[in-house]
Protein backbone atom coordinates (compact mmCIF):
# COMPACT_ATOMS: atom_id res chain seq x y z
CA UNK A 1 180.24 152.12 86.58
CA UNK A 2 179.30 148.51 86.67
CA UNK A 3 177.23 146.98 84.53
CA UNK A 4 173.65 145.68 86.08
CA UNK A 5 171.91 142.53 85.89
CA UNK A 6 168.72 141.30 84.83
CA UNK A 7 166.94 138.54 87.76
CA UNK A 8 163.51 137.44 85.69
CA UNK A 9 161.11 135.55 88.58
CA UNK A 10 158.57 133.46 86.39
CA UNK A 11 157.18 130.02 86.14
CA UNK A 12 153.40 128.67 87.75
CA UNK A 13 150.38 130.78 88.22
CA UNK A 14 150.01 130.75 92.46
CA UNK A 15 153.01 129.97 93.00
CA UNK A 16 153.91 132.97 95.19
CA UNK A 17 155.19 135.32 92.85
CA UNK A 18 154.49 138.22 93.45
CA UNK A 19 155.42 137.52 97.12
CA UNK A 20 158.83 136.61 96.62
CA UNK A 21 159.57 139.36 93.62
CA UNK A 22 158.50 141.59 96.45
CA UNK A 23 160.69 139.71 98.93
CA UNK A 24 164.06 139.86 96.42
CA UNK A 25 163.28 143.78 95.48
CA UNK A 26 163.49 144.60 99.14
CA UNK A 27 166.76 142.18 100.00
CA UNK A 28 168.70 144.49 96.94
CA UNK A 29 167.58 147.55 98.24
CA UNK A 30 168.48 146.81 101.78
CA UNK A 31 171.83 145.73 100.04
CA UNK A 32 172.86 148.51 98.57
CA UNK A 33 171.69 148.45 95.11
CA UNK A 34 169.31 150.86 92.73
CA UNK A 35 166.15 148.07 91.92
CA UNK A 36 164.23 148.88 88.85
CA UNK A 37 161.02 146.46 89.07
CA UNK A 38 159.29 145.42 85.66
CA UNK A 39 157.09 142.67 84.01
CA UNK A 40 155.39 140.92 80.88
CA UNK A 41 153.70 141.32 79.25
CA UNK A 42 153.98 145.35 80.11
CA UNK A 43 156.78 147.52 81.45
CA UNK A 44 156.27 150.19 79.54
CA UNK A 45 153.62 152.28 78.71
CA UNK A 46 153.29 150.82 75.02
CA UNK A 47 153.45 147.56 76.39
CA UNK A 48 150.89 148.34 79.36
CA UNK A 49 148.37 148.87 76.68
CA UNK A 50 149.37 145.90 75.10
CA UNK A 51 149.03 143.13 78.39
CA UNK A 52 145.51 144.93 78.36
CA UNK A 53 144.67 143.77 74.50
CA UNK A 54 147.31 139.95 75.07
CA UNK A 55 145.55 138.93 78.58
CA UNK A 56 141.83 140.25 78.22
CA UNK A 57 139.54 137.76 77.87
CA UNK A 58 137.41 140.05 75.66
CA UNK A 59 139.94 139.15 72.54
CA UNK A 60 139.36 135.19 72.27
CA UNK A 61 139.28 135.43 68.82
CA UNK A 62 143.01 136.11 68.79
CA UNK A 63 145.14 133.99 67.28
CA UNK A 64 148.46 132.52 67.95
CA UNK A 65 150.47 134.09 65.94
CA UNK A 66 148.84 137.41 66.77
CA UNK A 67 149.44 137.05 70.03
CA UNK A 68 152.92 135.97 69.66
CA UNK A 69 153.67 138.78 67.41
CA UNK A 70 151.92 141.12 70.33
CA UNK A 71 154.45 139.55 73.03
CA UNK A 72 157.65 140.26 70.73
CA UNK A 73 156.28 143.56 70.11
CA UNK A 74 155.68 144.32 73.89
CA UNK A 75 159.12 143.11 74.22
CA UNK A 76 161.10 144.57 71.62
CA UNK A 77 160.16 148.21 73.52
CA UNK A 78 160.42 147.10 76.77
CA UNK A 79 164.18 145.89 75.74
CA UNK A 80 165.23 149.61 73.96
CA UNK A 81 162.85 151.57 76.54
CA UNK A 82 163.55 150.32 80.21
CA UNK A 83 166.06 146.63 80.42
CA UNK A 84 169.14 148.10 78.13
CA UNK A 85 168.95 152.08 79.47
CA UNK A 86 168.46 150.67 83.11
CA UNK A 87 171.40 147.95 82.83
CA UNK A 88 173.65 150.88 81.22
CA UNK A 89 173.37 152.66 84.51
CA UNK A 90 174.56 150.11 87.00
CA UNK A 91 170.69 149.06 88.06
CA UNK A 92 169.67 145.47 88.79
CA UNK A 93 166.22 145.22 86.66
CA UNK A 94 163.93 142.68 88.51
CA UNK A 95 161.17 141.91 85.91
CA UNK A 96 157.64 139.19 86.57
CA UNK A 97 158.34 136.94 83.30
CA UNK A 98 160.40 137.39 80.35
CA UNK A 99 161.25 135.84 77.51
CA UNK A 100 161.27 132.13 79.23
CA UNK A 101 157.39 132.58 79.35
CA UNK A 102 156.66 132.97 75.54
CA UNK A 103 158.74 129.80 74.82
CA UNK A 104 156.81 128.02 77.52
CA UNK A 105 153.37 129.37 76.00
CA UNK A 106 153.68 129.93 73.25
CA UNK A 107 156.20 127.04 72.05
CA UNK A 108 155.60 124.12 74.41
CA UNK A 109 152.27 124.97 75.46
CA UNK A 110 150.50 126.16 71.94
CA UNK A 111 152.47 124.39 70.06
CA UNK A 112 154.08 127.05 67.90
CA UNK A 113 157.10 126.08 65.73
CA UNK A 114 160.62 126.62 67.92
CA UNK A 115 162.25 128.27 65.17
CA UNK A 116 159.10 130.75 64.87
CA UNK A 117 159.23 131.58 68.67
CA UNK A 118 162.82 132.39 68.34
CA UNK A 119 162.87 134.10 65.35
CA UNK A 120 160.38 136.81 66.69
CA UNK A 121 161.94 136.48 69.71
CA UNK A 122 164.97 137.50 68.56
CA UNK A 123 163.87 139.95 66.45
CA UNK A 124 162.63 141.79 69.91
CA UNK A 125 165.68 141.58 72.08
CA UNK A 126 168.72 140.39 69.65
CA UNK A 127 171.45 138.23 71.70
CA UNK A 128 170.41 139.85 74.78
CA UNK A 129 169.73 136.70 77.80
CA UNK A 130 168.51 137.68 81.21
CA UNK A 131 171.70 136.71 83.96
CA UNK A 132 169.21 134.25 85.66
CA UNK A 133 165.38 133.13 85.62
CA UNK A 134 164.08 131.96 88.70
CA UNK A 135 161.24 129.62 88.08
CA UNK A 136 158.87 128.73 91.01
CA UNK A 137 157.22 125.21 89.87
CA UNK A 138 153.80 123.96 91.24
CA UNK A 139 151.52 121.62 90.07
CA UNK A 140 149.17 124.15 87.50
CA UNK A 141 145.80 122.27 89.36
CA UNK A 142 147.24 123.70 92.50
CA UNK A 143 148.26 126.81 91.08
CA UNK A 144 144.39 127.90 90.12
CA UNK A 145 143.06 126.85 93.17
CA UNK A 146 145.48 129.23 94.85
CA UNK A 147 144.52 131.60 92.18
CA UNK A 148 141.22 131.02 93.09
CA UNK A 149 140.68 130.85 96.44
CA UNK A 150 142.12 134.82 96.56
CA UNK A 151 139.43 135.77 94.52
CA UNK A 152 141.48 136.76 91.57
CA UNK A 153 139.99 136.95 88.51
CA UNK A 154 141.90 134.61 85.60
CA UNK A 155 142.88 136.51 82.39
CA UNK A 156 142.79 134.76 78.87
CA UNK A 157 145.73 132.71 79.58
CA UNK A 158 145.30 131.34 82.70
CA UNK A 159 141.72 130.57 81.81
CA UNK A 160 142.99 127.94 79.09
CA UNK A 161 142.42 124.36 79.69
CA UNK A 162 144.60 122.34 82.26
CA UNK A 163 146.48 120.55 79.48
CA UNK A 164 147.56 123.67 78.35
CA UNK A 165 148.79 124.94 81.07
CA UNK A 166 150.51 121.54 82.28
CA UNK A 167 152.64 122.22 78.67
CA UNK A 168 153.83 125.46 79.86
CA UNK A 169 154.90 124.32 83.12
CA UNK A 170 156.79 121.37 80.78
CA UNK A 171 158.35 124.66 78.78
CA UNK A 172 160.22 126.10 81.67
CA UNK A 173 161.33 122.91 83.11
CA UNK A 174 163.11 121.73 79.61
CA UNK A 175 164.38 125.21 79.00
CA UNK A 176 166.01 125.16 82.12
CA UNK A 177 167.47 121.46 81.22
CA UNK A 178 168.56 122.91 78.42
CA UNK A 179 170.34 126.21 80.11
CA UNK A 180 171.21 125.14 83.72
CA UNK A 181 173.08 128.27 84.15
CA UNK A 182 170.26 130.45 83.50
CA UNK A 183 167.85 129.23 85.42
CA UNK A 184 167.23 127.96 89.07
CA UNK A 185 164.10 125.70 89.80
CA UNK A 186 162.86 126.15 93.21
CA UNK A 187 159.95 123.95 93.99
CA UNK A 188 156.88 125.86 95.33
CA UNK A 189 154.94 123.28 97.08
CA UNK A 190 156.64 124.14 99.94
CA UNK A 191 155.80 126.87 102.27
CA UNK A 192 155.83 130.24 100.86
CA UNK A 193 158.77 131.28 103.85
CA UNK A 194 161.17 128.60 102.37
CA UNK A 195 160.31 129.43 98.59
CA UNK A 196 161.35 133.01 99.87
CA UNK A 197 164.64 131.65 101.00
CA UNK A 198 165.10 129.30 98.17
CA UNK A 199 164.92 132.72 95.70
CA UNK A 200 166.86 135.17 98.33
CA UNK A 201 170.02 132.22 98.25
CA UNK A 202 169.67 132.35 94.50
CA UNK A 203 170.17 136.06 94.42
CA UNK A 204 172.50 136.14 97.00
CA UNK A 205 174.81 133.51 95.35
CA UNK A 206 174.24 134.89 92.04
CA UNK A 207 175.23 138.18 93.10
CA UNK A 208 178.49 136.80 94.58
CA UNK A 209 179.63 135.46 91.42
């Protein structure tokens, strides 16, 4: 049996997400292959509970560390309980954010020591790297008024002020500088069809390697 691979879809807040995780999960089923769809913070029942404490905006009196610690937690069981048993078996795991994320938000964006991030980091999930991180980049302004003009309510991180979330968007985009081949930038500006096609090339070619 063949080893699976991990595809993390992250970056922006409105950028289409959801859409085009949707979009990829149905192209690898169609394909052939056993999909098991995850995210972060969450993924597991433990971690479920956490997203609910890490994203509420009931908890602003948490701190940075705290909720650092809370991510590498989530993490550490979502790695042992679902990623590693699901890979084992031959499954592609599709997951909404991963580890990219916390170095965007917690590093670049909060400002968090590097060293820090990692070493909790990789405390949760060792040497493990996901095979690729698709990152859909927009423009954070245009991001919430996406975000905003479904209705959605924001949760306690996408609630913090623009510069803050102009930092993250900075994280992914120098982590992917720094790790070309684990990470493929598709500009989400664009219509949400091509962004689609953009991701389903990615996969495709990624797959074929």
């Amino acid at each position: 049996m063949n080893k699976g691979i991990m595809i993390v879809c992250d970056g922006s807040n409105g950028a289409g997400k959801t859409t085009v995780i949707k979009a990829i999960e149905k192209f690898l089923i169609d394909s052939g292959h056993e999909v098991v769809l995850t995210r972060e913070p969450g993924g597991t029942p433990i971690g479920e509970k956490l997203r609910e404490i890490i994203l509420s905006k009931e908890n602003p009196e948490m701190t940075d560390l705290t909720e650092l610690m809370l991510f590498g937690a989530g993490r550490a069981q979502h790695i042992q309980e679902k990623i590693i048993p699901s890979l084992n078996a031959g499954k592609i795991v599709l997951s909404d954010r991963f580890d990219a994320a916390t170095f965007s938000f917690q590093h670049y964006a909060r400002g968090l020591d590097f060293d820090l991030v990692k070493s909790v980091n990789d405390l949760a999930i060792g040497s493990f790297k996901p095979d690729i991180n698709i990152i859909l980049d927009l423009d954070p302004k245009v991001g919430l008024e996406r975000v905003r003009g479904r209705g959605d309510e924001l949760d306690r991180l996408e609630d913090e002020d623009m510069n803050f979330l102009i930092r993250a968007r900075e994280g992914y985009l120098e982590q992917a500088k720094a790790e070309p081949s684990l990470f493929a930038i598709i500009d989400a500006s664009v219509s949400l069809e091509e962004v689609i096609n953009k991701a389903l090339i990615t996969v495709k070619n990624h797959l074929n390697k």
